[in-house]
Protein backbone atom coordinates (compact mmCIF):
# COMPACT_ATOMS: atom_id res chain seq x y z
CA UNK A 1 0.00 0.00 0.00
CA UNK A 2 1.67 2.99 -1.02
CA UNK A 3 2.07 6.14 1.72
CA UNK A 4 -0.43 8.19 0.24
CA UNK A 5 -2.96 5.87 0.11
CA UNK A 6 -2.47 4.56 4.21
CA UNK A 7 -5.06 6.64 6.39
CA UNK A 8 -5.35 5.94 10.08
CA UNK A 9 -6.75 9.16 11.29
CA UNK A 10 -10.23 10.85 9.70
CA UNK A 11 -12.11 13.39 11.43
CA UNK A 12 -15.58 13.13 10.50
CA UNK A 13 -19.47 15.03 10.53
CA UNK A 14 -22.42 12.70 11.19
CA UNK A 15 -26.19 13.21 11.28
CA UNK A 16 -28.61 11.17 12.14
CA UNK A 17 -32.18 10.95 10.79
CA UNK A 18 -35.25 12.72 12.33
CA UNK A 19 -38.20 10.57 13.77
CA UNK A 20 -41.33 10.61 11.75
CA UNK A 21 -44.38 12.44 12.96
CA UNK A 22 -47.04 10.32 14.68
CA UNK A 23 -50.55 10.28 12.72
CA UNK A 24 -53.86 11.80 14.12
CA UNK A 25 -56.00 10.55 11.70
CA UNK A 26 -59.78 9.46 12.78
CA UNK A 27 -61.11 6.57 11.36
CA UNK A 28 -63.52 7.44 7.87
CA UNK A 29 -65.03 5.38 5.63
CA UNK A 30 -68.24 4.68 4.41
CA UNK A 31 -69.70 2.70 7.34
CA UNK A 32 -67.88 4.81 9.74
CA UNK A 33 -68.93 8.67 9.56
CA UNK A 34 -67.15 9.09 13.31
CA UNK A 35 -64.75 6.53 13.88
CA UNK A 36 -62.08 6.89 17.09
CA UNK A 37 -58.47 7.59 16.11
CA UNK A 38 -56.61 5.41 14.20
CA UNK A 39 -53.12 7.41 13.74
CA UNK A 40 -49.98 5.16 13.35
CA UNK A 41 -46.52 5.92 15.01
CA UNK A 42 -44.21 7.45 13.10
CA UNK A 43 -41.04 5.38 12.14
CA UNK A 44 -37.48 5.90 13.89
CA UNK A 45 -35.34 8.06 12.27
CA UNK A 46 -31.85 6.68 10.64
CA UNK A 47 -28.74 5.69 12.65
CA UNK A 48 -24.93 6.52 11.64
CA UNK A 49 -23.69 3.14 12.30
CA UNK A 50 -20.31 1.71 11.98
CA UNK A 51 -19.21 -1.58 10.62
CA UNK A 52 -16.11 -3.80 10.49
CA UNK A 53 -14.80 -5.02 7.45
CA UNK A 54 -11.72 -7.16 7.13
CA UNK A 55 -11.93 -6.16 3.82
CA UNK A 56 -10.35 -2.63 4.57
CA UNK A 57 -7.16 -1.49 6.06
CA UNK A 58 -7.08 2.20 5.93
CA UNK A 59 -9.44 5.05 6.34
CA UNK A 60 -8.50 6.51 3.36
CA UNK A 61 -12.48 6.54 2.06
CA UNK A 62 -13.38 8.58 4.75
CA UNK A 63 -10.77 11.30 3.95
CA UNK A 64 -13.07 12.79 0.72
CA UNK A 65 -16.16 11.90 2.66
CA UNK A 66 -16.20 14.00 5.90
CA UNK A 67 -19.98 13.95 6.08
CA UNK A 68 -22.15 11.10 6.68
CA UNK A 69 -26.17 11.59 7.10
CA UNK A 70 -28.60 9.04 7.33
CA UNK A 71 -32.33 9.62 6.39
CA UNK A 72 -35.17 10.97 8.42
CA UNK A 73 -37.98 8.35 8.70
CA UNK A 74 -41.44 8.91 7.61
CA UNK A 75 -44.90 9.80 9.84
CA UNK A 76 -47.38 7.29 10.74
CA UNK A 77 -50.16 6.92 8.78
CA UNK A 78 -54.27 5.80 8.56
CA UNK A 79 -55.37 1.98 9.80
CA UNK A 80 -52.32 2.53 12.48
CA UNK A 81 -50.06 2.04 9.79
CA UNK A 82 -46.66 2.56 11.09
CA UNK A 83 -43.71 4.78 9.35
CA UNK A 84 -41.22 3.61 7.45
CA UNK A 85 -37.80 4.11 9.35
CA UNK A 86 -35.00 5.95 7.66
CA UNK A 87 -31.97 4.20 6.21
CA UNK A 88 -29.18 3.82 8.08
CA UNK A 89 -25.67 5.46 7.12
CA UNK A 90 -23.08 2.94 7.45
CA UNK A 91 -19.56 3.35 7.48
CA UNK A 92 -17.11 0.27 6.80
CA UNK A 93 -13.75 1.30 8.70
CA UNK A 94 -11.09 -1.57 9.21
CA UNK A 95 -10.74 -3.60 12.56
CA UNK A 96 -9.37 -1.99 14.99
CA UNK A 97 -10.67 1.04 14.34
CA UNK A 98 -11.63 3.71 17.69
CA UNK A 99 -14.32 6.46 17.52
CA UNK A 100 -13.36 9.27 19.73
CA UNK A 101 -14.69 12.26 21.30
CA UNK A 102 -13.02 15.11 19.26
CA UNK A 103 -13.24 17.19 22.40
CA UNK A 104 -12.28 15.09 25.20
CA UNK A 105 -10.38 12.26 22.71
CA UNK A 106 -12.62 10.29 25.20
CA UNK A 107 -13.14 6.50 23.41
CA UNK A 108 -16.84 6.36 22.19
CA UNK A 109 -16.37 2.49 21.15
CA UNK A 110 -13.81 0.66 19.03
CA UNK A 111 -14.20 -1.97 15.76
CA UNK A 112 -12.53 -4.96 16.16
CA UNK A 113 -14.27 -7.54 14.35
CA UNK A 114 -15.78 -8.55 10.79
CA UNK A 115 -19.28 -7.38 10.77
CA UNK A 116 -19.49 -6.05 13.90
CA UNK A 117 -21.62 -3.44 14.18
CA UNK A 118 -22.02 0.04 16.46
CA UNK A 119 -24.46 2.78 16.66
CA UNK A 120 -22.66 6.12 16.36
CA UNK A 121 -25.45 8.59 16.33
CA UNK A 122 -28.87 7.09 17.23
CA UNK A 123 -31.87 8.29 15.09
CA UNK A 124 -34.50 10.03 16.60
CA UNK A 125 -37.61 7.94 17.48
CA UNK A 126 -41.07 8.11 15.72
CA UNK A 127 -43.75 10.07 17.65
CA UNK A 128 -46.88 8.15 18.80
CA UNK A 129 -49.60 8.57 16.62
CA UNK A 130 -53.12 9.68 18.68
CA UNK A 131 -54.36 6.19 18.82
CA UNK A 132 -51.94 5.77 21.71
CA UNK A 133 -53.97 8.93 23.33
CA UNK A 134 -57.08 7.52 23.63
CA UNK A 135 -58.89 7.00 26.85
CA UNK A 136 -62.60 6.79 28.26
CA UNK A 137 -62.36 10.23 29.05
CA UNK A 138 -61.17 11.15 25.83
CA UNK A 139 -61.98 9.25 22.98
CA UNK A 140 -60.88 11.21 20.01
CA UNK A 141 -57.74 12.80 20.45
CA UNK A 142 -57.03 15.09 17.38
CA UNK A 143 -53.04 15.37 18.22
CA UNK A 144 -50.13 12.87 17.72
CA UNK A 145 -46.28 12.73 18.45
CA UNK A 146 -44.21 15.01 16.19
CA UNK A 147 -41.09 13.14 15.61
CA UNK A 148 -38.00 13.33 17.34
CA UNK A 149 -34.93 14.85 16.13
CA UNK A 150 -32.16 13.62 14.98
CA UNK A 151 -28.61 14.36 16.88
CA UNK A 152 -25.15 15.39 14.90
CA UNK A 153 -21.71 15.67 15.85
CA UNK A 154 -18.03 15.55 14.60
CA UNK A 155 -16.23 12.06 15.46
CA UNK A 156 -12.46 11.53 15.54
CA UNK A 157 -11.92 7.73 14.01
CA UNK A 158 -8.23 6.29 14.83
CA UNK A 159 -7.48 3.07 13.09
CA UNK A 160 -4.83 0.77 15.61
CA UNK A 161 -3.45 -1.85 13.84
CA UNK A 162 -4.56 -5.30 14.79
CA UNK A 163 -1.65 -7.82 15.01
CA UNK A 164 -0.40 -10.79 17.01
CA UNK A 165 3.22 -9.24 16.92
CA UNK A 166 5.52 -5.84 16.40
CA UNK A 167 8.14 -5.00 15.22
CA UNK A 168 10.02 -2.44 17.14
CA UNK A 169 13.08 -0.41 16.36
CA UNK A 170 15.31 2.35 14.99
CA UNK A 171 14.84 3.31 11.26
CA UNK A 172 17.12 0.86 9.50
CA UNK A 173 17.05 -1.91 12.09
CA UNK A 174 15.91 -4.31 9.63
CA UNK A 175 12.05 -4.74 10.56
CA UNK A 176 10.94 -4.86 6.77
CA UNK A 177 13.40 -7.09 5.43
CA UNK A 178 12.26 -10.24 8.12
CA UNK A 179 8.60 -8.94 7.73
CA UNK A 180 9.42 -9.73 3.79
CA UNK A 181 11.57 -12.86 4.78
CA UNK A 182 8.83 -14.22 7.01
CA UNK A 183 5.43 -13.54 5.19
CA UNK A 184 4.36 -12.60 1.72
CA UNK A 185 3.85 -8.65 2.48
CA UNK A 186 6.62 -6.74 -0.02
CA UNK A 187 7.00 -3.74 2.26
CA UNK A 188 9.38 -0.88 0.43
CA UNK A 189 13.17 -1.43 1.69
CA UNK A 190 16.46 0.52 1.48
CA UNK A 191 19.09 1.78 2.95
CA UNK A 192 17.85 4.87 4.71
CA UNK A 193 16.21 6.11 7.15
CA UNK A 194 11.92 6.04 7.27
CA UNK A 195 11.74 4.09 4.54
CA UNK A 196 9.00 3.09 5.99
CA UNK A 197 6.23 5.54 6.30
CA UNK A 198 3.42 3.35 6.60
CA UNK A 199 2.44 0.39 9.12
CA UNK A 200 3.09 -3.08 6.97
CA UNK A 201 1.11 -6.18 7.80
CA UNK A 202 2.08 -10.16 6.98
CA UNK A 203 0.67 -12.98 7.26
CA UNK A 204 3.66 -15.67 8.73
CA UNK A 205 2.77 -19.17 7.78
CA UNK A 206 3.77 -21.51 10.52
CA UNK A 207 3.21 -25.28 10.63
CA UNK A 208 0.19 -27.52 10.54
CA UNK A 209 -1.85 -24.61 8.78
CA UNK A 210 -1.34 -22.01 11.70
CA UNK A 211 -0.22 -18.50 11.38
CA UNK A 212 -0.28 -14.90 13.24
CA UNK A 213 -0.03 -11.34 11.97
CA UNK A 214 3.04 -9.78 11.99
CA UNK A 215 3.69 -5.46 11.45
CA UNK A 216 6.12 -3.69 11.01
CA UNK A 217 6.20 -0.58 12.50
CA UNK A 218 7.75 2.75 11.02
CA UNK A 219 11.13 3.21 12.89
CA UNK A 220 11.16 4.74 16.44
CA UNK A 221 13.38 7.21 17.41
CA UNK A 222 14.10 8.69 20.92
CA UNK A 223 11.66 11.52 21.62
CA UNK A 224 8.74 9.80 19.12
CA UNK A 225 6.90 9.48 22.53
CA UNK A 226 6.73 13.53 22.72
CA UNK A 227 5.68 13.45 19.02
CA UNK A 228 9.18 13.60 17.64
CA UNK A 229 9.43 12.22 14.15
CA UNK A 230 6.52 9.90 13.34
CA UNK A 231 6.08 10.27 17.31
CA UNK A 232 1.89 9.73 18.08
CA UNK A 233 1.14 8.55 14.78
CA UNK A 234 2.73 5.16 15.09
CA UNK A 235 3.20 4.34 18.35
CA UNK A 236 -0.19 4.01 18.64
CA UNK A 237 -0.52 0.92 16.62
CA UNK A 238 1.84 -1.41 18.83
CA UNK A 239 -1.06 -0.74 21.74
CA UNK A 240 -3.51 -3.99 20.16
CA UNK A 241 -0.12 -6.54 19.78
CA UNK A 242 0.56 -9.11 21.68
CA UNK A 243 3.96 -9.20 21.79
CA UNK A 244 6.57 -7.08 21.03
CA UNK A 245 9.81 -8.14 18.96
CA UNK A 246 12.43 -5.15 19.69
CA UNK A 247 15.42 -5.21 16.63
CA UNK A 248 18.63 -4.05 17.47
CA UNK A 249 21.34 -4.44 14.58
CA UNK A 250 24.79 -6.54 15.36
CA UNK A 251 26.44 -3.40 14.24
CA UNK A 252 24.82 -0.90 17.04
CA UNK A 253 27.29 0.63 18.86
CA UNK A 254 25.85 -0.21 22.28
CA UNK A 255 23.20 -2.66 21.85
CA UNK A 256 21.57 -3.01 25.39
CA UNK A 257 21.82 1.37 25.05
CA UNK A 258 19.44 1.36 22.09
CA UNK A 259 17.25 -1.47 23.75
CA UNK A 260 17.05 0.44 26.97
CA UNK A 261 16.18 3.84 24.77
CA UNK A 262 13.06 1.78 22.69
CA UNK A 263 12.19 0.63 25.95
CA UNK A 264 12.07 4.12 27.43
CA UNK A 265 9.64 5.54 24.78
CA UNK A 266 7.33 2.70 25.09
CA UNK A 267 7.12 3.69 28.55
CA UNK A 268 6.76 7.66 28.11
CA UNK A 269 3.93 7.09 25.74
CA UNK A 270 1.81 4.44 27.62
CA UNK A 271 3.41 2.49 30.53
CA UNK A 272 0.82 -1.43 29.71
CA UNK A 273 3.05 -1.63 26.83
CA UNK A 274 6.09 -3.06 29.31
CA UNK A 275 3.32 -5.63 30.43
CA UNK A 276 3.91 -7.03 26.53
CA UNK A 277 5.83 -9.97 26.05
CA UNK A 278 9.02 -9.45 24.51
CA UNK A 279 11.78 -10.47 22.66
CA UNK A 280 15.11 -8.94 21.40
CA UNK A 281 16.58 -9.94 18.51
CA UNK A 282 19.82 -8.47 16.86
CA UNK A 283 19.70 -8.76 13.67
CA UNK A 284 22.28 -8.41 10.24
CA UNK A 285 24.39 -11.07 12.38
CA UNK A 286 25.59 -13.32 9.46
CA UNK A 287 28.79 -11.74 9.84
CA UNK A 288 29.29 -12.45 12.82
CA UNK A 289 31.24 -15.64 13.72
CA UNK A 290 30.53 -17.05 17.61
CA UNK A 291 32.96 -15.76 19.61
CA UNK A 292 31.75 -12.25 18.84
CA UNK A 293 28.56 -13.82 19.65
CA UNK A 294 29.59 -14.58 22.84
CA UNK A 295 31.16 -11.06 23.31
CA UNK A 296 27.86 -9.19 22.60
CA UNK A 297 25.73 -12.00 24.76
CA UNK A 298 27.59 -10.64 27.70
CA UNK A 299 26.30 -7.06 27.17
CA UNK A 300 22.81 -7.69 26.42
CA UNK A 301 20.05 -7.07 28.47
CA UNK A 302 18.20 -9.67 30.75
CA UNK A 303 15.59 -10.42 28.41
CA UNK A 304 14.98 -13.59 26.09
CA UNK A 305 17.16 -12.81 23.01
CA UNK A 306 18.24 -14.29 19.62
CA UNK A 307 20.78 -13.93 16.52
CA UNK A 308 19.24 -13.61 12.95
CA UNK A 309 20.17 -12.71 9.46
CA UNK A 310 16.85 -12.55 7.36
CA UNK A 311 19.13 -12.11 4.16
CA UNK A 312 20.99 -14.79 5.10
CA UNK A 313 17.92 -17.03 6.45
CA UNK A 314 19.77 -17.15 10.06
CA UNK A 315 17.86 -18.19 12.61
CA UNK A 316 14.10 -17.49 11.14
CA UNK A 317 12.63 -21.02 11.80
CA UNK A 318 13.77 -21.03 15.45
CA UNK A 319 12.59 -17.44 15.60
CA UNK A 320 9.17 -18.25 14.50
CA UNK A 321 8.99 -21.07 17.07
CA UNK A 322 10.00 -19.17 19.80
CA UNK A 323 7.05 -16.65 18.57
CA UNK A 324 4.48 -19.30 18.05
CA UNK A 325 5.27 -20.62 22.02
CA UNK A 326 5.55 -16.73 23.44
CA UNK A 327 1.72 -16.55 21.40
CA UNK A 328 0.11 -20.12 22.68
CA UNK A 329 1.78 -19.99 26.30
């Protein structure tokens, strides 16, 4: 998916439909000159509702479609026929997607699954038509229920990223190249810093039919928790995985250092991230031989950790068992 095209931030404008008016109609015909009231209720106005698609993975739709209305519903009728409701508004958004309070950036509700559905905006509900009115004292009531309005509002919708596990690291630590060596996603790679600009997703094939999600997450770097680079934007997305992998190239020039800095950010920007499992690995270690191995082992940080090489296809097979038991334990 290509930069422009990634959205995980819309700010939107919905309106919800207006109840239909309640009927006062008296009952006419030709064997009835004065017939008692026989006014339907008026039918419910049209919710803003949103829906999860697994079909969708940005909210890029939403960007040249701020405003969503659904449609008022219609008044109650003769024979206490009943309104027809407005039509709802839906909005597909991906899974994992969170509505938000633009003012307080309070959570409204999040998406996470396919088909899952949430009222945003209620419509506003039909008035009672004068058949509801009727009493021994008063047996023709000549007023119904107007309809009730509608309500509107401007919705912040965040899209987190749902996967099992994330990448974590420096620009250039190597996150896209095993995301490409481990799954089928063809994430843009180089030598340079940010080459990633957008949240990647794969789909790692382990054995007997199983898998998980893997993403790769643009590169962190120390002060992205105050907003600092990609800052907000990304961190955001490691919040819904359930484990963290934290990269650290074999050339680093203090490897537990850089761990201890990714670490630190995490932190900053929401402390239940350090209740993630984790896992370092160093990686761009086909160069190495084991004694300097050994030599960087003695340095690292107390925390399960292993060698790879994804050009090299070092130590991917024993790195996607030790994710598939850190996921099932």
């Amino acid at each position: 998916m290509s930069n422009a095209n990634f959205v995980d931030y819309v700010k939107i404008f919905c309106r919800s439909g207006k109840g239909g008016s309640g009927s006062a109609h008296l009952r006419r015909d030709k064997l009835t000159s004065k017939g008692g009231p026989d006014g339907g209720d008026g039918g419910r106005g049209g919710h803003v509702i949103l829906r999860g698609s697994s079909q969708v993975w940005t909210l890029l739709h939403l960007k040249y479609q701020r405003h969503v209305f659904a449609t008022n519903g219609e008044s109650g009728g003769s024979s206490l026929k009943t309104g027809a409701s407005g039509n709802d508004a839906f909005i597909e958004v991906p899974l994992g997607t969170v509505a938000r309070d633009p003012e307080t950036m309070e959570v409204v509700f999040e998406i996470t699954s396919h088909g899952e559905e949430k009222i945003l905006i209620p419509g506003g509900r039909g008035g009672l038509g004068n058949d509801h009115f009727k009493s021994s004292t008063h047996q023709t009531p000549r007023f119904a229920q107007p309809g009730e309005d509608g309500a509107e509002g401007w919705f912040v919708l965040e899209l987190k990223l749902l996967a099992d596990v994330g990448l974590v690291g420096f620009p250039n630590a190597g996150k896209s190249t095993l995301l490409s060596a481990m799954s089928a996603a063809k994430p843009k790679i180089a030598d340079y810093p940010f080459t990633t600009l957008v949240p990647n997703l794969g789909i790692v094939q382990y054995r007997d039919d199983r898998s998980f999600v893997m993403a790769d997450i643009p590169g962190i770097i120390e002060g992205a928790s105050e907003g600092k680079g990609l800052g907000h934007r990304f961190l955001r997305h490691i919040e819904r995985n359930s484990m963290l992998i934290f990269m650290v190239p074999s050339d680093s020039k203090n490897i537990q250092e850089e761990y201890q800095v990714l670490l630190s950010e995490l932190e900053k920007y929401n402390p239940e991230l350090l209740d993630k499992r984790r896992l370092l690995v160093i990686s761009k270690s086909d160069l190495l031989d084991e004694e300097l191995k050994e030599e960087i082992r003695k340095d690292l940080p107390p925390v399960k950790s292993l060698f790879i090489s994804s050009v090299a296809n070092l130590g991917l097979v024993t790195l996607n068992d030790i994710i598939w038991s850190m996921l099932t334990s």
